[in-house]
C-alpha atoms as a PDB file:
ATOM      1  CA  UNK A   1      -9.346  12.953  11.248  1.00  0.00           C
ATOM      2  CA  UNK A   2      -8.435  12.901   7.918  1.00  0.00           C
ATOM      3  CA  UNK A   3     -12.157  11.639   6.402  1.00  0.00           C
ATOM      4  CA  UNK A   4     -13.386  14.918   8.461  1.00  0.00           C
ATOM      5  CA  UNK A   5     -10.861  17.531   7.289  1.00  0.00           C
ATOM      6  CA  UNK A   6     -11.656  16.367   3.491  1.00  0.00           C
ATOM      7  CA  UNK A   7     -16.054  16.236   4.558  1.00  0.00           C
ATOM      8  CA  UNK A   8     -15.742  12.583   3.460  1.00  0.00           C
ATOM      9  CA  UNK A   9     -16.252  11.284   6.682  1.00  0.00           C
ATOM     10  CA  UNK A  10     -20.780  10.714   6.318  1.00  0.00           C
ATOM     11  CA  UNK A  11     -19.818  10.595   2.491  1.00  0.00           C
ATOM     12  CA  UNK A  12     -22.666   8.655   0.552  1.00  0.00           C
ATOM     13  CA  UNK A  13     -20.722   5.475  -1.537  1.00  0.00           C
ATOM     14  CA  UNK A  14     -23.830   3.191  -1.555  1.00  0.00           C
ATOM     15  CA  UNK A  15     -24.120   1.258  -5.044  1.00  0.00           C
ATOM     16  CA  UNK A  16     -26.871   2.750  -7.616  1.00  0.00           C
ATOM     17  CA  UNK A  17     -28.214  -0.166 -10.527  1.00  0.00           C
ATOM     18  CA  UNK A  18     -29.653   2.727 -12.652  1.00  0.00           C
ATOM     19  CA  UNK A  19     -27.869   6.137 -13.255  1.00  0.00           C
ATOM     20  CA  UNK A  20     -26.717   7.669 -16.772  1.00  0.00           C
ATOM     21  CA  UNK A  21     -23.277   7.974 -18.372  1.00  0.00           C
ATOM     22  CA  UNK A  22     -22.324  10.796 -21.293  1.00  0.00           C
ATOM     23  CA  UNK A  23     -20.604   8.645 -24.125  1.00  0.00           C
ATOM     24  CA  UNK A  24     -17.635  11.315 -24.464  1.00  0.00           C
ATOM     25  CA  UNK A  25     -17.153  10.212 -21.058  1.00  0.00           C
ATOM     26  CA  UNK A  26     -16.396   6.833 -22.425  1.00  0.00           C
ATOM     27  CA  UNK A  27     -13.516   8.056 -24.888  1.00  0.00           C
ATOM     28  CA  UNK A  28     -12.268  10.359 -22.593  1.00  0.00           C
ATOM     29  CA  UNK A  29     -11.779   7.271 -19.601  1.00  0.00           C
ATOM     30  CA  UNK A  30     -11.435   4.635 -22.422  1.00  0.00           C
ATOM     31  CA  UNK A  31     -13.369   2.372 -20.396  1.00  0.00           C
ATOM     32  CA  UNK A  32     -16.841   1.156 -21.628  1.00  0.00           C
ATOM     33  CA  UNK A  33     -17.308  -0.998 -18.292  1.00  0.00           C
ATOM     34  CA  UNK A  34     -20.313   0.160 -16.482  1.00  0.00           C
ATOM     35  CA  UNK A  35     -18.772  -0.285 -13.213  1.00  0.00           C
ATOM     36  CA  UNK A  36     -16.384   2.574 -13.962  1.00  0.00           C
ATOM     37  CA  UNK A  37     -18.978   5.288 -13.577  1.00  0.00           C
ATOM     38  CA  UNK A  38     -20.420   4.434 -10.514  1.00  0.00           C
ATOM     39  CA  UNK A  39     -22.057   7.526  -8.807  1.00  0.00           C
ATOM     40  CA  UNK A  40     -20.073   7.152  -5.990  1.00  0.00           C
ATOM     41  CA  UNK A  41     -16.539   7.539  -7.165  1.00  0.00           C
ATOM     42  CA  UNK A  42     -17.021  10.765  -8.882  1.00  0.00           C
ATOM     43  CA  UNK A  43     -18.501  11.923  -5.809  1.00  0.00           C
ATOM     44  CA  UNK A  44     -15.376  10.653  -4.238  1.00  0.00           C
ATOM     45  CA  UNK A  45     -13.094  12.862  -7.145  1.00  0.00           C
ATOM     46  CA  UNK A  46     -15.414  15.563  -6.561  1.00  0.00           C
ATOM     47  CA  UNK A  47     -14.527  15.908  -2.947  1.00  0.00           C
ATOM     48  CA  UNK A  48     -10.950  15.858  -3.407  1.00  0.00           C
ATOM     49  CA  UNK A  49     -11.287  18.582  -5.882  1.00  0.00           C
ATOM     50  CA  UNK A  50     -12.067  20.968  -3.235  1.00  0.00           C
ATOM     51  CA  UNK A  51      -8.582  20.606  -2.032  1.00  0.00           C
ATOM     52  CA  UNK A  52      -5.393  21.207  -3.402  1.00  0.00           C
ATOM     53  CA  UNK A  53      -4.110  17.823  -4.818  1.00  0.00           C
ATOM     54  CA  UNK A  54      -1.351  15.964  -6.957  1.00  0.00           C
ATOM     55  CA  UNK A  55      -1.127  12.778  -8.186  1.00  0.00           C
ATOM     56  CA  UNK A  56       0.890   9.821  -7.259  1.00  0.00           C
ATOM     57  CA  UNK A  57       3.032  10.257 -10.516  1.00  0.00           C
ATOM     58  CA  UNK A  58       3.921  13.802  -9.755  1.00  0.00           C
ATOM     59  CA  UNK A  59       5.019  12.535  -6.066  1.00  0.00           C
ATOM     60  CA  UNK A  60       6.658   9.900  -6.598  1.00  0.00           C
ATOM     61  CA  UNK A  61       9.006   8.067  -9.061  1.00  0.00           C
ATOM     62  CA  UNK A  62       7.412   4.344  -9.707  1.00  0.00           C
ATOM     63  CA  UNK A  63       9.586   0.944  -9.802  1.00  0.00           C
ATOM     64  CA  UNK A  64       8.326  -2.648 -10.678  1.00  0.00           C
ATOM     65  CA  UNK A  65       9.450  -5.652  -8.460  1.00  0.00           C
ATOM     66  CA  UNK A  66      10.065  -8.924 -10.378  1.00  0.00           C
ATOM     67  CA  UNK A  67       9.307 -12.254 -10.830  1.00  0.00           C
ATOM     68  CA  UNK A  68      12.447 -14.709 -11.090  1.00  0.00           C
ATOM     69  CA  UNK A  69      10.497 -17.780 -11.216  1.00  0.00           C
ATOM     70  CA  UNK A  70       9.653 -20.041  -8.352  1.00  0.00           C
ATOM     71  CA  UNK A  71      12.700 -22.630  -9.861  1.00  0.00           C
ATOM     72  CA  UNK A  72      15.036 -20.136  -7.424  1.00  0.00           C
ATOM     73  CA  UNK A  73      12.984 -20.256  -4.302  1.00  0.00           C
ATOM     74  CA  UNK A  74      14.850 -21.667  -1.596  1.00  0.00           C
ATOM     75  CA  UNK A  75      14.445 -23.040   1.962  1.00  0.00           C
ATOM     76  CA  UNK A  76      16.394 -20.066   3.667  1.00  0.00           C
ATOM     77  CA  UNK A  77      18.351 -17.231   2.463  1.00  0.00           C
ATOM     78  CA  UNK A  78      17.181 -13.269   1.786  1.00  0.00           C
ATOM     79  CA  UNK A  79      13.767 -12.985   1.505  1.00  0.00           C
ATOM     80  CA  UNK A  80      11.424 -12.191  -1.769  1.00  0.00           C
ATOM     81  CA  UNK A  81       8.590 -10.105  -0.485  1.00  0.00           C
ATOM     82  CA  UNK A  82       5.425 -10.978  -2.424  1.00  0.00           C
ATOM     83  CA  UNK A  83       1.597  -9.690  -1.589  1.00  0.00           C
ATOM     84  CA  UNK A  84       1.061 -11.918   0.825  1.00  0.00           C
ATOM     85  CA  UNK A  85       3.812 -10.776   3.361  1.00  0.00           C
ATOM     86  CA  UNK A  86       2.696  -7.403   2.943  1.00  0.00           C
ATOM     87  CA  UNK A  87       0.375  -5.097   4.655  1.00  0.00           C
ATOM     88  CA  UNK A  88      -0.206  -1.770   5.361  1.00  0.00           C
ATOM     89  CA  UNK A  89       1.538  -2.028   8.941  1.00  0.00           C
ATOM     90  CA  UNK A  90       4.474  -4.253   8.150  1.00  0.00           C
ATOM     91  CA  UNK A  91       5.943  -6.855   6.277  1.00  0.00           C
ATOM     92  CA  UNK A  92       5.101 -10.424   7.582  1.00  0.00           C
ATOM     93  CA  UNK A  93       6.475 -13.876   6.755  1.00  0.00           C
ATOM     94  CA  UNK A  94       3.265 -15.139   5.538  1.00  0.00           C
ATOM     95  CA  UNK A  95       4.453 -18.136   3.623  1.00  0.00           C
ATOM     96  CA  UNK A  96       7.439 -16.701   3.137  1.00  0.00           C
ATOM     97  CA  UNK A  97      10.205 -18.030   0.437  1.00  0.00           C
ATOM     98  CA  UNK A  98      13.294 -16.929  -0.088  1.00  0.00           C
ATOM     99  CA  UNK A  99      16.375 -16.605  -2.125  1.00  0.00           C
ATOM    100  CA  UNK A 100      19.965 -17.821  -2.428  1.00  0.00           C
ATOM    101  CA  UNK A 101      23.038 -15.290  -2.151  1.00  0.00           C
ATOM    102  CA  UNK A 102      23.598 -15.787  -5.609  1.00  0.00           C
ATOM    103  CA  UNK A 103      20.274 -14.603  -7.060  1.00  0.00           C
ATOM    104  CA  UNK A 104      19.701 -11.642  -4.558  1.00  0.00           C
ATOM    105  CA  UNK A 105      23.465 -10.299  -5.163  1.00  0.00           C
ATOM    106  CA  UNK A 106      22.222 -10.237  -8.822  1.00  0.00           C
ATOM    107  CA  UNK A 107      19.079  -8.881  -8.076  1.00  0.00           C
ATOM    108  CA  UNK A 108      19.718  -6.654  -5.070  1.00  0.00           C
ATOM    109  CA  UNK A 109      20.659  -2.986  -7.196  1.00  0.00           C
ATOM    110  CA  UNK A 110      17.461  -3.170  -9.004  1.00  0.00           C
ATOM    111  CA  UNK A 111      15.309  -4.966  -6.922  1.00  0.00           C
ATOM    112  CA  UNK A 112      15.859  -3.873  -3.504  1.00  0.00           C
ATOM    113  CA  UNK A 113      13.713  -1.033  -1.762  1.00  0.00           C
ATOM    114  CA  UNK A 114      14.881   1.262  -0.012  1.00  0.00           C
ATOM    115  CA  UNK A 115      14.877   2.906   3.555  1.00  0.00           C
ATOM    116  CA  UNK A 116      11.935   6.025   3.097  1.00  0.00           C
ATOM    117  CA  UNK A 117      10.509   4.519  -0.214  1.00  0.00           C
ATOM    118  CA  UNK A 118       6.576   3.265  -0.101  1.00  0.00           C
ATOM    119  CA  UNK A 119       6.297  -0.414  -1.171  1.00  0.00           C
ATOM    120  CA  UNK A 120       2.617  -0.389  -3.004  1.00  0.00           C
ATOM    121  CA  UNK A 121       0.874  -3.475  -3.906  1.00  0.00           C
ATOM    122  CA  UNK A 122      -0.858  -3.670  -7.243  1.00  0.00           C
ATOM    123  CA  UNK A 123      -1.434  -7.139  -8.151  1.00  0.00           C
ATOM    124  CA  UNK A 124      -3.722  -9.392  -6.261  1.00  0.00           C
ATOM    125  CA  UNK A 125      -4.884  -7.271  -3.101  1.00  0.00           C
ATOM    126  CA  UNK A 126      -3.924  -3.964  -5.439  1.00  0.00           C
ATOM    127  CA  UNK A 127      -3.866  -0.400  -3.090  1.00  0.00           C
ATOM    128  CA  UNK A 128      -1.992  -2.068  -0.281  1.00  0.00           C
ATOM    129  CA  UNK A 129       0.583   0.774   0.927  1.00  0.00           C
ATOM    130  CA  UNK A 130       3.730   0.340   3.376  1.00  0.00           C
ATOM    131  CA  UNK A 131       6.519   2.944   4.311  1.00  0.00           C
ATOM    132  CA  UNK A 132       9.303   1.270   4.438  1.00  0.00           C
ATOM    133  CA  UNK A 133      11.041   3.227   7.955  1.00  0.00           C
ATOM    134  CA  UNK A 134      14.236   0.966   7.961  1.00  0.00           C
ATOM    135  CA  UNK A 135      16.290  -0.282   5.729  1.00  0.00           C
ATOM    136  CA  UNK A 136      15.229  -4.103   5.095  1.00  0.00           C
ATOM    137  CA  UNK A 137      17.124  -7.266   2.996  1.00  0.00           C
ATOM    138  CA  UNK A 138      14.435  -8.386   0.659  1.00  0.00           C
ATOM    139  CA  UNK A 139      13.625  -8.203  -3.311  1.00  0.00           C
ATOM    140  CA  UNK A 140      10.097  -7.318  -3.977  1.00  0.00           C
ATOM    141  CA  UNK A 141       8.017  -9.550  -6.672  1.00  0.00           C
ATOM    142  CA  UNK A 142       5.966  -8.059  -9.837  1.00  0.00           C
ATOM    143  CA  UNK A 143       3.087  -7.756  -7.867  1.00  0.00           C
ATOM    144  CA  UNK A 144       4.689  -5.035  -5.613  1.00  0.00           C
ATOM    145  CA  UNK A 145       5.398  -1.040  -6.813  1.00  0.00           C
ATOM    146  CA  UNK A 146       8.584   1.074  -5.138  1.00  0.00           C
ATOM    147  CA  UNK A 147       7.322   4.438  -4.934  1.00  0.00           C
ATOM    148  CA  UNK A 148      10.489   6.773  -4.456  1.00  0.00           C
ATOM    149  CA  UNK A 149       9.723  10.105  -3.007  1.00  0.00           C
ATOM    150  CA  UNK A 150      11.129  13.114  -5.910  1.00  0.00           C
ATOM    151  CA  UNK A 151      10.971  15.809  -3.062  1.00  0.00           C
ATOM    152  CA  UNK A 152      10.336  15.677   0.804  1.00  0.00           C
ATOM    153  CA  UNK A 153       6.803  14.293   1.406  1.00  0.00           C
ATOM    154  CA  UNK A 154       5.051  13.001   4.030  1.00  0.00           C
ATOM    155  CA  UNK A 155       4.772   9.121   3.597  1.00  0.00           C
ATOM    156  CA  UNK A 156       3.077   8.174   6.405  1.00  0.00           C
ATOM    157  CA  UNK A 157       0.286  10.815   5.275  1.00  0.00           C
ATOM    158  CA  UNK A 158       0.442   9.072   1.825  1.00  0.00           C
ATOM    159  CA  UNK A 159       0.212   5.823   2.987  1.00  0.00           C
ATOM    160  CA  UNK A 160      -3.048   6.742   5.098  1.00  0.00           C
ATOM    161  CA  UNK A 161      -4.453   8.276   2.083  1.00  0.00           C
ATOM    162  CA  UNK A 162      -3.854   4.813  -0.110  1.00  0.00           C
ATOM    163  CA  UNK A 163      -5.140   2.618   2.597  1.00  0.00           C
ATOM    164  CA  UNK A 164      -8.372   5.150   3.352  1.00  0.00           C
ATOM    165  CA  UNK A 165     -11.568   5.331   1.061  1.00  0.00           C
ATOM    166  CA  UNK A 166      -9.908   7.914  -0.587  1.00  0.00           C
ATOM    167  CA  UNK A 167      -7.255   5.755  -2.378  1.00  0.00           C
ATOM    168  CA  UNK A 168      -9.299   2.567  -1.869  1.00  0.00           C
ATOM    169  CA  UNK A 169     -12.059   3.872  -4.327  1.00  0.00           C
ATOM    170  CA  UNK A 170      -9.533   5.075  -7.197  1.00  0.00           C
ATOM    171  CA  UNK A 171      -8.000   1.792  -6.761  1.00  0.00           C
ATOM    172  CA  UNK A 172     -11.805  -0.271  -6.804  1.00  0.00           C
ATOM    173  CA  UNK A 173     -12.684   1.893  -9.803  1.00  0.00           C
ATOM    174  CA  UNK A 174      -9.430   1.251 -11.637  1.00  0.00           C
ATOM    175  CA  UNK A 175      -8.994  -2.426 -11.304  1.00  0.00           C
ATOM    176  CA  UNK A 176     -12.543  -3.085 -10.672  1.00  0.00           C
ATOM    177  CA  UNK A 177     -13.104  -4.603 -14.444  1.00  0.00           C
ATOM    178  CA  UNK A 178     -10.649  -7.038 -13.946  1.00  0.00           C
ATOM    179  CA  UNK A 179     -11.871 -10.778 -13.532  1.00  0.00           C
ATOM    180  CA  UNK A 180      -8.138 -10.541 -11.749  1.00  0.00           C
ATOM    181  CA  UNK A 181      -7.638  -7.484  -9.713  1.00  0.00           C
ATOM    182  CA  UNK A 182      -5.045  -5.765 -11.550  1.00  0.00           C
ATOM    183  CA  UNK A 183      -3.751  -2.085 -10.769  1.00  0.00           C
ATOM    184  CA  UNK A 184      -1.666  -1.037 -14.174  1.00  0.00           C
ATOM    185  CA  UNK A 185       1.111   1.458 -12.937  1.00  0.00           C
ATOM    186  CA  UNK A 186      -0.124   3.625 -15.544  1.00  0.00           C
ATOM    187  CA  UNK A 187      -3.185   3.821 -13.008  1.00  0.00           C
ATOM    188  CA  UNK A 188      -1.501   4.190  -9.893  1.00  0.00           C
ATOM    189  CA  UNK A 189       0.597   7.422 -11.434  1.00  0.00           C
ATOM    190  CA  UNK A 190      -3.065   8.954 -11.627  1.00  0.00           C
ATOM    191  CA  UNK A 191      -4.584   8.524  -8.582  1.00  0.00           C
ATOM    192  CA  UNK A 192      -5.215  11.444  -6.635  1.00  0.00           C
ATOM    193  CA  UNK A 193      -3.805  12.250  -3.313  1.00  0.00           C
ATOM    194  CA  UNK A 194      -5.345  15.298  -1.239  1.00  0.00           C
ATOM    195  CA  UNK A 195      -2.565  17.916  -0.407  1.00  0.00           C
ATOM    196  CA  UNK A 196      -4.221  19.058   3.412  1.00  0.00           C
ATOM    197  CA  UNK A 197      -2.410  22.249   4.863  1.00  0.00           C
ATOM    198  CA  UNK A 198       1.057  21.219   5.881  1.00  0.00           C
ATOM    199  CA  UNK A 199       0.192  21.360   9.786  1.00  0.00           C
ATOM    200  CA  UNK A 200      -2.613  19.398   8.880  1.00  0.00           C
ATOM    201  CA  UNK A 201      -0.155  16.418   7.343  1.00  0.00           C
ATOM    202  CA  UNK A 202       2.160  17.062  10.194  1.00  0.00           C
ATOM    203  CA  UNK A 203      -0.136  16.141  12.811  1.00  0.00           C
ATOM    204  CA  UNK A 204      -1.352  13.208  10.625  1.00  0.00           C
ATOM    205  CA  UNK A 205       1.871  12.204  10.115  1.00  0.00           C
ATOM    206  CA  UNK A 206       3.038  12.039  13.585  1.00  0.00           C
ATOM    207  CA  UNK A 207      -0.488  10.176  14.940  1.00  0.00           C
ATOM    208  CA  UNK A 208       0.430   7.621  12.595  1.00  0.00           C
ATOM    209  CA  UNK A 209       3.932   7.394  13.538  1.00  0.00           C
ATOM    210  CA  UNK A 210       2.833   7.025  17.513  1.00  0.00           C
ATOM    211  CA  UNK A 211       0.504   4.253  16.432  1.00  0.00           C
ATOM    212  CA  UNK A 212       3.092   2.344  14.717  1.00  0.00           C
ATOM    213  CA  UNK A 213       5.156   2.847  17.938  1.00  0.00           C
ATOM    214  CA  UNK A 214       2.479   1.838  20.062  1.00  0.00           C
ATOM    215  CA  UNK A 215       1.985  -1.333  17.935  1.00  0.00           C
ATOM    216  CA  UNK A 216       5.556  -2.404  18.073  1.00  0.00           C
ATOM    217  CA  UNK A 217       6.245  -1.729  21.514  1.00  0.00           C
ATOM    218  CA  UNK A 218       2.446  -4.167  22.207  1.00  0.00           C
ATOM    219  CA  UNK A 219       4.038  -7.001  19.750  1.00  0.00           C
ATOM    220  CA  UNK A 220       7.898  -6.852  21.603  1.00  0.00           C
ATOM    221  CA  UNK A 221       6.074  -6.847  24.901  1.00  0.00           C
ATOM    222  CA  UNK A 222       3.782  -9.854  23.751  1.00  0.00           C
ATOM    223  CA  UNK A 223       6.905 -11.818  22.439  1.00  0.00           C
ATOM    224  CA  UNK A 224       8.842 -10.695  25.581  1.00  0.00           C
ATOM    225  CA  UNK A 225       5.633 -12.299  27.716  1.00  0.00           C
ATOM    226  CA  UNK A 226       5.800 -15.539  25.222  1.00  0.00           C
ATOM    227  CA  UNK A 227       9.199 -16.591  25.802  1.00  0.00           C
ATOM    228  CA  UNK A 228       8.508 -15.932  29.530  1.00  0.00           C
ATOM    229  CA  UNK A 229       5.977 -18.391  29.619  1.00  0.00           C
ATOM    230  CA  UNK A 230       8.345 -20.691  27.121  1.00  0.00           C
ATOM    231  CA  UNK A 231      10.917 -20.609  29.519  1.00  0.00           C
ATOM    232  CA  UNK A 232       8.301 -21.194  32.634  1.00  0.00           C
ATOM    233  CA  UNK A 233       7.093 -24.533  31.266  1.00  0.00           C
ATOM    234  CA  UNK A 234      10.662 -25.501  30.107  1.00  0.00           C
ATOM    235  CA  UNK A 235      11.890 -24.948  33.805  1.00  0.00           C
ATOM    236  CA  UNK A 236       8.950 -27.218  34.765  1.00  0.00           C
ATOM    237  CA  UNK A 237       9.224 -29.862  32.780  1.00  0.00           C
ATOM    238  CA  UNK A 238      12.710 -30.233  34.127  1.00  0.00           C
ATOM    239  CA  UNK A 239      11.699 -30.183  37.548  1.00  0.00           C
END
């Protein structure tokens, strides 16, 4: 829905070996990388032009996560959310570690997100975007970007816009000359998000809402059959 309202949907983003760059273009970026000027990102800008649009920085307030050093992980305690436990419909326990009372009482006012902020990768797997719709214990690492709303916007709309083509390119373009991908916040406050009609977002924003629902509800149910069977075999075993 949202490719089709923004004619992105049958979009061309092959990748061109020839095409032509004007030098001011150069200063102007201050990139010199010829992967920057790919065809098909400016074709990409060039369709979001049509629309009214802002950028991430004028949306949003940005906050860095931090790195305390592995030397504080420990085996159980509040959890320090890196990359790796998130993705763009939760936050997993993919490896997770985790810190002691001490260090996350210390860290917690800075460090903690917060209940209707967007937690934004941009180290790593840079572009990964996550609205945060409860209140969690956790302190994010340096690889990880709080974006705190400045007015009342539509997250989940945001969020699909990040994880879509339409972020996904900014974000290939930005941190593409990287050997490591590396999204500098400086980057992220530029990217462009397409402002659709409000009843446009609305119904975007509540499709994506019922899918989350729809994937909860499918994992409790799932769990719920689990421990069913758990419980099956353990009554058997006794028998």
């Amino acid at each position: 829905m949202l490719l089709e309202e923004l004619g992105i949907k049958d979009i061309n983003l092959s990748h061109v070996s020839c095409y032509e760059v004007n030098s001011a273009n150069t200063f102007t970026a201050n990139r010199i990388d010829a992967e920057y000027y790919q065809p098909k990102y400016e074709r990409i800008i060039k369709k979001i032009k049509k629309h009214p649009y802002k950028s991430i920085g004028d949306m949003f307030c940005l906050a860095k996560g931090i790195e305390p050093g592995s030397s504080v992980y420990c085996e159980e305690g509040t959890p320090f959310i890196r990359v790796s436990n998130l993705n763009k419909f939760q936050i997993n326990n993919n490896n997770q570690q985790y810190l002691s009372d001490k260090t996350y009482s210390e860290l917690k006012a800075n460090y903690q997100p917060l209940q209707g902020e967007i937690l934004l990768s941009k180290d790593a797997t840079p572009g990964i975007a996550y609205h945060l719709k409860e209140q969690i214990e956790g302190i994010i690492s340096g690889g990880i970007l709080r974006l705190q709303p400045l007015y009342d916007i539509k997250k989940e709309y945001v969020c699909l816009v990040i994880n879509s083509i339409i972020g996904q390119s900014q974000i290939e373009r930005d941190a593409g000359g990287s050997v490591i991908s590396h999204w500098k916040p400086s980057q992220v406050r530029h990217t462009l998000i397409p402002m659709l009609p409000d009843k446009i977002q609305n119904e975007i924003e509540s499709l994506c809402l019922e899918s989350h629902d729809a994937r909860y509800q499918a994992k409790r149910l799932l769990e719920e059959a689990k421990r069913k069977v758990e419980e099956m075999i353990e009554k058997g075993t006794q028998n």
